[in-house]
N, C-alpha and C. Protein backbone atom coordinates (compact mmCIF):
# COMPACT_ATOMS: atom_id res chain seq x y z
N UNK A 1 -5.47 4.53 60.94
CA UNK A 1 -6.28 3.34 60.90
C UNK A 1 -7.48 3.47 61.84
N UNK A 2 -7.44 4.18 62.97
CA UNK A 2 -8.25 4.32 63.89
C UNK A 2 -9.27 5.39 63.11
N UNK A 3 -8.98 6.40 62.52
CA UNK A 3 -10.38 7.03 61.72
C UNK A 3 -10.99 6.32 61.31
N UNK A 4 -10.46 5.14 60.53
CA UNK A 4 -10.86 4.66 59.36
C UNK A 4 -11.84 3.80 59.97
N UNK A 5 -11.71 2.83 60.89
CA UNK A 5 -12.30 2.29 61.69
C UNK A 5 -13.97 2.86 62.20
N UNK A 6 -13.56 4.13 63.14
CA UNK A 6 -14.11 4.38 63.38
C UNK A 6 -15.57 5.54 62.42
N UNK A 7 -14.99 5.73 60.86
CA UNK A 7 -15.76 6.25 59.77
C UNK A 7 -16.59 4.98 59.36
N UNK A 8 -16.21 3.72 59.55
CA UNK A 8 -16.62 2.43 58.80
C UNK A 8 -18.25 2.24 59.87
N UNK A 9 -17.45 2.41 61.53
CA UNK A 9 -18.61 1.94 61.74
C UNK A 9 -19.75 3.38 61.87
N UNK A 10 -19.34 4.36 61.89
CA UNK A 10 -20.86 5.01 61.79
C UNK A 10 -21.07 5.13 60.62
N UNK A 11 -20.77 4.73 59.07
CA UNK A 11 -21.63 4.02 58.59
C UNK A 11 -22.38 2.90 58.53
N UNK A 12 -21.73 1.71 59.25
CA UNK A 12 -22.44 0.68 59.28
C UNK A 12 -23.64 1.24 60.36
N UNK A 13 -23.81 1.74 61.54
CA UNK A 13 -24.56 2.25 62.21
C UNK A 13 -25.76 2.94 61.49
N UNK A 14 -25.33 3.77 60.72
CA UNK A 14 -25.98 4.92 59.72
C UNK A 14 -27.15 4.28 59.05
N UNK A 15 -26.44 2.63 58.35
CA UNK A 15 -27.00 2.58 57.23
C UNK A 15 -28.37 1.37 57.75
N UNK A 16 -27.93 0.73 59.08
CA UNK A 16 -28.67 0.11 59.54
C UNK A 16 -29.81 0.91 60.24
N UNK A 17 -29.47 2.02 60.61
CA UNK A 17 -30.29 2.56 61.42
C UNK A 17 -31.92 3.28 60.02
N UNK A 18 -31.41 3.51 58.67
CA UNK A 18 -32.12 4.07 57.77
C UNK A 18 -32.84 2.80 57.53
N UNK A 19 -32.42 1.34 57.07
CA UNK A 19 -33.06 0.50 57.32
C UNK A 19 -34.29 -0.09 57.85
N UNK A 20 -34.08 0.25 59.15
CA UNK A 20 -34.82 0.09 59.95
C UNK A 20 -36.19 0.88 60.29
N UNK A 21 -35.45 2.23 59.81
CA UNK A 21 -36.27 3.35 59.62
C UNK A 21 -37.23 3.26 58.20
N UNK A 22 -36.74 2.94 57.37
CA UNK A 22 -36.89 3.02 55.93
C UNK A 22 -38.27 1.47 55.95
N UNK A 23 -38.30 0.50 56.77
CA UNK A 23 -38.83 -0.67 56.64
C UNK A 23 -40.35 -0.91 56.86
N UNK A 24 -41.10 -0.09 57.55
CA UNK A 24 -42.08 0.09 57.99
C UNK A 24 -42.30 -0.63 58.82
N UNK A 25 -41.88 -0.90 59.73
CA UNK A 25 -41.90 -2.16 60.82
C UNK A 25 -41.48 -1.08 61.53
N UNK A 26 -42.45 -0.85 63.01
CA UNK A 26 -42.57 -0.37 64.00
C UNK A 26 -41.67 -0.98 65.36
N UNK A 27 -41.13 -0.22 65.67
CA UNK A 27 -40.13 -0.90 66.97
C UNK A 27 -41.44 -0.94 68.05
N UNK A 28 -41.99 -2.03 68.39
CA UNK A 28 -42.94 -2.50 69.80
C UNK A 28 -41.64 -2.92 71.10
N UNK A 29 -42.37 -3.38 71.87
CA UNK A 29 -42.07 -3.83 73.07
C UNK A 29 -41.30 -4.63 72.64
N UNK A 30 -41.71 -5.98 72.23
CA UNK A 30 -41.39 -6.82 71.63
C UNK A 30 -39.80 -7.06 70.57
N UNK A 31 -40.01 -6.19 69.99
CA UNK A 31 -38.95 -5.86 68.73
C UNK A 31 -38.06 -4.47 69.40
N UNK A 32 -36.92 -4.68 70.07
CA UNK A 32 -36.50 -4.23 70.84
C UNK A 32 -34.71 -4.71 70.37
N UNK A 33 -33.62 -3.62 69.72
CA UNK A 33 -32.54 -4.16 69.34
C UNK A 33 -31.86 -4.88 68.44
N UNK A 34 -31.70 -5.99 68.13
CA UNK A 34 -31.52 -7.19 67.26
C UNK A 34 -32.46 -7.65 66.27
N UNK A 35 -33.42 -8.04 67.27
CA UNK A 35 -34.75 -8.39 66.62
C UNK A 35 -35.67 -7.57 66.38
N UNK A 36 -35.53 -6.26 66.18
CA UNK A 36 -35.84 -4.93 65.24
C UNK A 36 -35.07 -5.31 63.91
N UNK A 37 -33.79 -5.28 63.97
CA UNK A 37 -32.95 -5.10 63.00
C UNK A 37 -33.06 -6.22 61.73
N UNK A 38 -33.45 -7.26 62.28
CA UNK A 38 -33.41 -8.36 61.54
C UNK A 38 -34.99 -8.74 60.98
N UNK A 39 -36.25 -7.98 62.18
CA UNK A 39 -37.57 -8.06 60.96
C UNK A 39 -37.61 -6.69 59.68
N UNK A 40 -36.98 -5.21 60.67
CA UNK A 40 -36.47 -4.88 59.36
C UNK A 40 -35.82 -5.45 57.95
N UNK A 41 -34.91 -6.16 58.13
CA UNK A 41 -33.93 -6.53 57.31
C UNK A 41 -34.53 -7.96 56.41
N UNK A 42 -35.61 -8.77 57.44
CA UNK A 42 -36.48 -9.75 56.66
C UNK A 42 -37.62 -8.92 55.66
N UNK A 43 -38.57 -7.69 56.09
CA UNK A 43 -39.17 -6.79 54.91
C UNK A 43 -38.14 -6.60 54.10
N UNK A 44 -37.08 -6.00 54.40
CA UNK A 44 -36.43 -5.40 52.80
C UNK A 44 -35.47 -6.75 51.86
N UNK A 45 -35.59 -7.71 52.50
CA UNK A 45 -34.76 -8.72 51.93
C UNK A 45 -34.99 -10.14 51.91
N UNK A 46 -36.28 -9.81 52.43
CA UNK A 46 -36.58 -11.26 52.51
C UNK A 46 -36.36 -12.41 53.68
N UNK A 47 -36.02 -13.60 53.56
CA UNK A 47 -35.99 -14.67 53.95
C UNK A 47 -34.04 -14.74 54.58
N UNK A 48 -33.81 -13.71 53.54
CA UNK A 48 -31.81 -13.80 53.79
C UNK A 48 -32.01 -12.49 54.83
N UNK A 49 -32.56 -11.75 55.43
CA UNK A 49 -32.51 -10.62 56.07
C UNK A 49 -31.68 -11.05 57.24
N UNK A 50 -32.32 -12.29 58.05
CA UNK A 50 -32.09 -12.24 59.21
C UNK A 50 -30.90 -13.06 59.17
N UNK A 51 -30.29 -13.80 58.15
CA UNK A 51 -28.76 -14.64 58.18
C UNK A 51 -28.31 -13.48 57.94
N UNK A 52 -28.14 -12.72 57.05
CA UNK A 52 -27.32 -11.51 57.08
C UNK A 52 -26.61 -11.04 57.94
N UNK A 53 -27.78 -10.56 58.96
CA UNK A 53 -27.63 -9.97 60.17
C UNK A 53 -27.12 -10.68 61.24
N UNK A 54 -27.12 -11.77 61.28
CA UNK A 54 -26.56 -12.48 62.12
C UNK A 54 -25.07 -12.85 61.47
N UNK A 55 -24.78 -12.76 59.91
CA UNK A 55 -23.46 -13.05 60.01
C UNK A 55 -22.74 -11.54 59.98
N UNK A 56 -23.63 -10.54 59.72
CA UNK A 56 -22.65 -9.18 59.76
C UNK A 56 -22.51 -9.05 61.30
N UNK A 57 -23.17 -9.49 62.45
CA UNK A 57 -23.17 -9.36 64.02
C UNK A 57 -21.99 -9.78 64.37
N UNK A 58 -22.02 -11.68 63.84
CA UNK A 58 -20.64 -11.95 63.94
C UNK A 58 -19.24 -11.57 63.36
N UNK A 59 -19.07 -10.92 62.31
CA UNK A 59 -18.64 -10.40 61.89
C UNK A 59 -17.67 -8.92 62.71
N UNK A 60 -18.88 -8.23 63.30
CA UNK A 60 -18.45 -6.78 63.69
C UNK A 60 -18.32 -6.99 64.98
N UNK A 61 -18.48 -8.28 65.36
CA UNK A 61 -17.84 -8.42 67.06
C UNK A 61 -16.36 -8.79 67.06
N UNK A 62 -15.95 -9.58 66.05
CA UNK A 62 -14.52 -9.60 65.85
C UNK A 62 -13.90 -8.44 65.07
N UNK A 63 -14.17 -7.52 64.94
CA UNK A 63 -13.54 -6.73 64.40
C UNK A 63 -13.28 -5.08 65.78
């Protein structure tokens, strides 16, 4: 169970990190962590980017 776990999250890591990469939104001063992740995630998705991210956050803290 512990692989499994730990295969889940470096994909979740993986796939956020291509995201982010993939978004054209430049990490500044400013956009630093979280709020990288979530103007990424508002370019590729819109208006739901940043609930997303805030419910997959909550999400992967209880887990």
């Amino acid at each position: 169970m512990i692989i499994l776990s730990s295969w889940a999250a470096t994909l979740l890591c993986t796939a956020t990190a291509m995201t982010c990469m993939s978004s054209g939104i430049n990490p500044a001063k400013e956009l630093q962590g979280a709020l990288w992740v979530q103007e990424s995630l508002q370019e590729s998705l819109g208006s739901f980017g940043p609930i997303f991210i805030a419910v997959a956050m909550v999400f992967f803290a209880f887990t």
